[in-house]
Protein backbone atom coordinates (compact mmCIF):
# COMPACT_ATOMS: atom_id res chain seq x y z
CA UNK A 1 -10.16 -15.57 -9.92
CA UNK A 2 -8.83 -12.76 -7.95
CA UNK A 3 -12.63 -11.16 -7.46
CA UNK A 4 -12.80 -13.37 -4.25
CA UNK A 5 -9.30 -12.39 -2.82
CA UNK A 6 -10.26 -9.00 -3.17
CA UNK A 7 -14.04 -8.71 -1.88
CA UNK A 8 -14.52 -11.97 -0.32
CA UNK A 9 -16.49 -15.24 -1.44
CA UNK A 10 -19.81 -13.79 -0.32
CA UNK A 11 -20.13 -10.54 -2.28
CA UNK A 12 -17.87 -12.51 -4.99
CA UNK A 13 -20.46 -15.49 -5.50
CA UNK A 14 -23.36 -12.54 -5.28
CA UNK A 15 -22.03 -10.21 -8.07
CA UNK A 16 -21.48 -13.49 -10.06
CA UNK A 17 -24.71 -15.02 -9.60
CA UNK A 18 -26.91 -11.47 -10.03
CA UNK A 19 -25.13 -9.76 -11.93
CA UNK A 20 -26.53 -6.83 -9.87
CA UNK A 21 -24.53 -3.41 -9.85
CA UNK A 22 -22.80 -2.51 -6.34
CA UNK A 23 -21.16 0.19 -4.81
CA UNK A 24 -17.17 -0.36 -5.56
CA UNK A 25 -16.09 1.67 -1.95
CA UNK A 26 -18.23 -0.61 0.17
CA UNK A 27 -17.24 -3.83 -1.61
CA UNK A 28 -13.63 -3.00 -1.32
CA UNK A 29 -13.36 -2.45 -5.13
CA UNK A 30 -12.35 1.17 -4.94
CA UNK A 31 -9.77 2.67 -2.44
CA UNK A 32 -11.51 6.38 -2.50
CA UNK A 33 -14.52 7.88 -3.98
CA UNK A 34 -13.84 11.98 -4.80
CA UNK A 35 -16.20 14.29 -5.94
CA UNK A 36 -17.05 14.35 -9.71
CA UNK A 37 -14.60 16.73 -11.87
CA UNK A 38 -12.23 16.50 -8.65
CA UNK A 39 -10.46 13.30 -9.48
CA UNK A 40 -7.16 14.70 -11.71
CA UNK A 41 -6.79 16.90 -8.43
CA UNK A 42 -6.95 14.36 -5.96
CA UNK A 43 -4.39 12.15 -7.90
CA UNK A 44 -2.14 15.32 -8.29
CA UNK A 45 -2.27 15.01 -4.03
CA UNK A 46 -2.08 11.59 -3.89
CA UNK A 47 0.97 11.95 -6.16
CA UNK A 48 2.41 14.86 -4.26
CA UNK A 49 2.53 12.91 -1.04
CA UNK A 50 3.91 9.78 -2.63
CA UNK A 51 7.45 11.37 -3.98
CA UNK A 52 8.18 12.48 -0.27
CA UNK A 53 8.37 9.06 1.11
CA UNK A 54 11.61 6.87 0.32
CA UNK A 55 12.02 5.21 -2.46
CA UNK A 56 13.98 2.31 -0.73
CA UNK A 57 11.16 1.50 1.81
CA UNK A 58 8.37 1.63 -0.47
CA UNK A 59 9.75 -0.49 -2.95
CA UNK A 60 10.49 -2.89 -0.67
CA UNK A 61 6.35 -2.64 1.27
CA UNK A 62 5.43 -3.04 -2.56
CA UNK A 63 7.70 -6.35 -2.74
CA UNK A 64 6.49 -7.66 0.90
CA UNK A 65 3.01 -7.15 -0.15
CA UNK A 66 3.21 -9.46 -3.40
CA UNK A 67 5.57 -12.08 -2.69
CA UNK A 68 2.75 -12.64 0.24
CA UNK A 69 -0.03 -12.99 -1.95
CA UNK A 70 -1.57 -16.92 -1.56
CA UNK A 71 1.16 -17.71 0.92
CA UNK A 72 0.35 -18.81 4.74
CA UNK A 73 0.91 -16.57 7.54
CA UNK A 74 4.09 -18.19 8.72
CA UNK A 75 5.75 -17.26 5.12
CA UNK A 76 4.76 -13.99 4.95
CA UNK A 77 5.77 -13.13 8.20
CA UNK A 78 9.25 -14.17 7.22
CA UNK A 79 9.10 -12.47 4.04
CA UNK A 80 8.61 -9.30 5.83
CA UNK A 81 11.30 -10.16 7.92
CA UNK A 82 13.58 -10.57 5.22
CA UNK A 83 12.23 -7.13 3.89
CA UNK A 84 12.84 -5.62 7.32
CA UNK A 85 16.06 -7.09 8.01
CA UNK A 86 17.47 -5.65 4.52
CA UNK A 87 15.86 -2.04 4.92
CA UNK A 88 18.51 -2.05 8.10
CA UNK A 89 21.41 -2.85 6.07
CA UNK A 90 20.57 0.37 3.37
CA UNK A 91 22.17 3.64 4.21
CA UNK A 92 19.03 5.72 5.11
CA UNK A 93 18.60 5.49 8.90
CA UNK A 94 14.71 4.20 9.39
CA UNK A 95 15.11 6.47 13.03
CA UNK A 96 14.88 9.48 10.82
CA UNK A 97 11.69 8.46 9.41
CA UNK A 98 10.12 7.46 12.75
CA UNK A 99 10.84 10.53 14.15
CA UNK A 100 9.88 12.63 11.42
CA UNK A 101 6.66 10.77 11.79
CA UNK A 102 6.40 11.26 15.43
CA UNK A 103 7.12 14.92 14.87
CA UNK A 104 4.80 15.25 12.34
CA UNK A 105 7.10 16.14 9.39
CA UNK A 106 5.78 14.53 6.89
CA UNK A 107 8.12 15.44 4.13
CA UNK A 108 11.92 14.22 5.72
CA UNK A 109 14.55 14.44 4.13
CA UNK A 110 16.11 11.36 2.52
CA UNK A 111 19.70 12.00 1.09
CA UNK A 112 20.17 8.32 -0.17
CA UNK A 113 16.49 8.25 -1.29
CA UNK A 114 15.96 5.40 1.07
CA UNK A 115 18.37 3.23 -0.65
């Protein structure tokens, strides 16, 4: 059931129907293709770049994200308004991140752990 939601009904129906093998990347199925024997290393990265981001704010993309899922537009936009509107209330100021964006810092600090 979620095949469609993921790839579309096109290449959904096709893989179905043929049974025919596909390349994941193209289809939507994988995020990344790494080299073979390079994928421990790329997770390690992937990993890596994760813990610098704040905990609060991700959590609370994560949350946006699936409460959306099979909901119209108009609901998910104020889902994500409710998610935005709370982020402002936490003690972490969101300024810090945009600027350490903008600078290109990507490792800020964040002393509450964006909570």
């Amino acid at each position: 059931m979620r095949l469609p939601l993921i790839v579309g009904m096109g290449h959904a129906m096709e893989l179905l129907i043929t049974g025919r093998t596909v390349d994941a990347y193209r289809m939507g199925l994988a995020n990344e293709v790494v080299p073979e024997g390079q994928a421990y290393e790329r997770v390690l990265e992937m990993a890596n770049n994760i813990v610098g981001l704040p905990e609060g704010a991700l959590r609370a993309d994560k949350e946006t994200v699936v409460r959306g899922i099979g909901r119209t537009l108009k609901e998910r936009l104020r889902i994500e308004t409710e998610m935005m509107m709370s982020m402002w209330l936490l003690k972490d100021k969101h300024s810090d991140g945009a600027q350490a964006f903008l600078d290109k810092d990507f490792k800020p600090e964040w002393p509450n752990h964006g909570l």
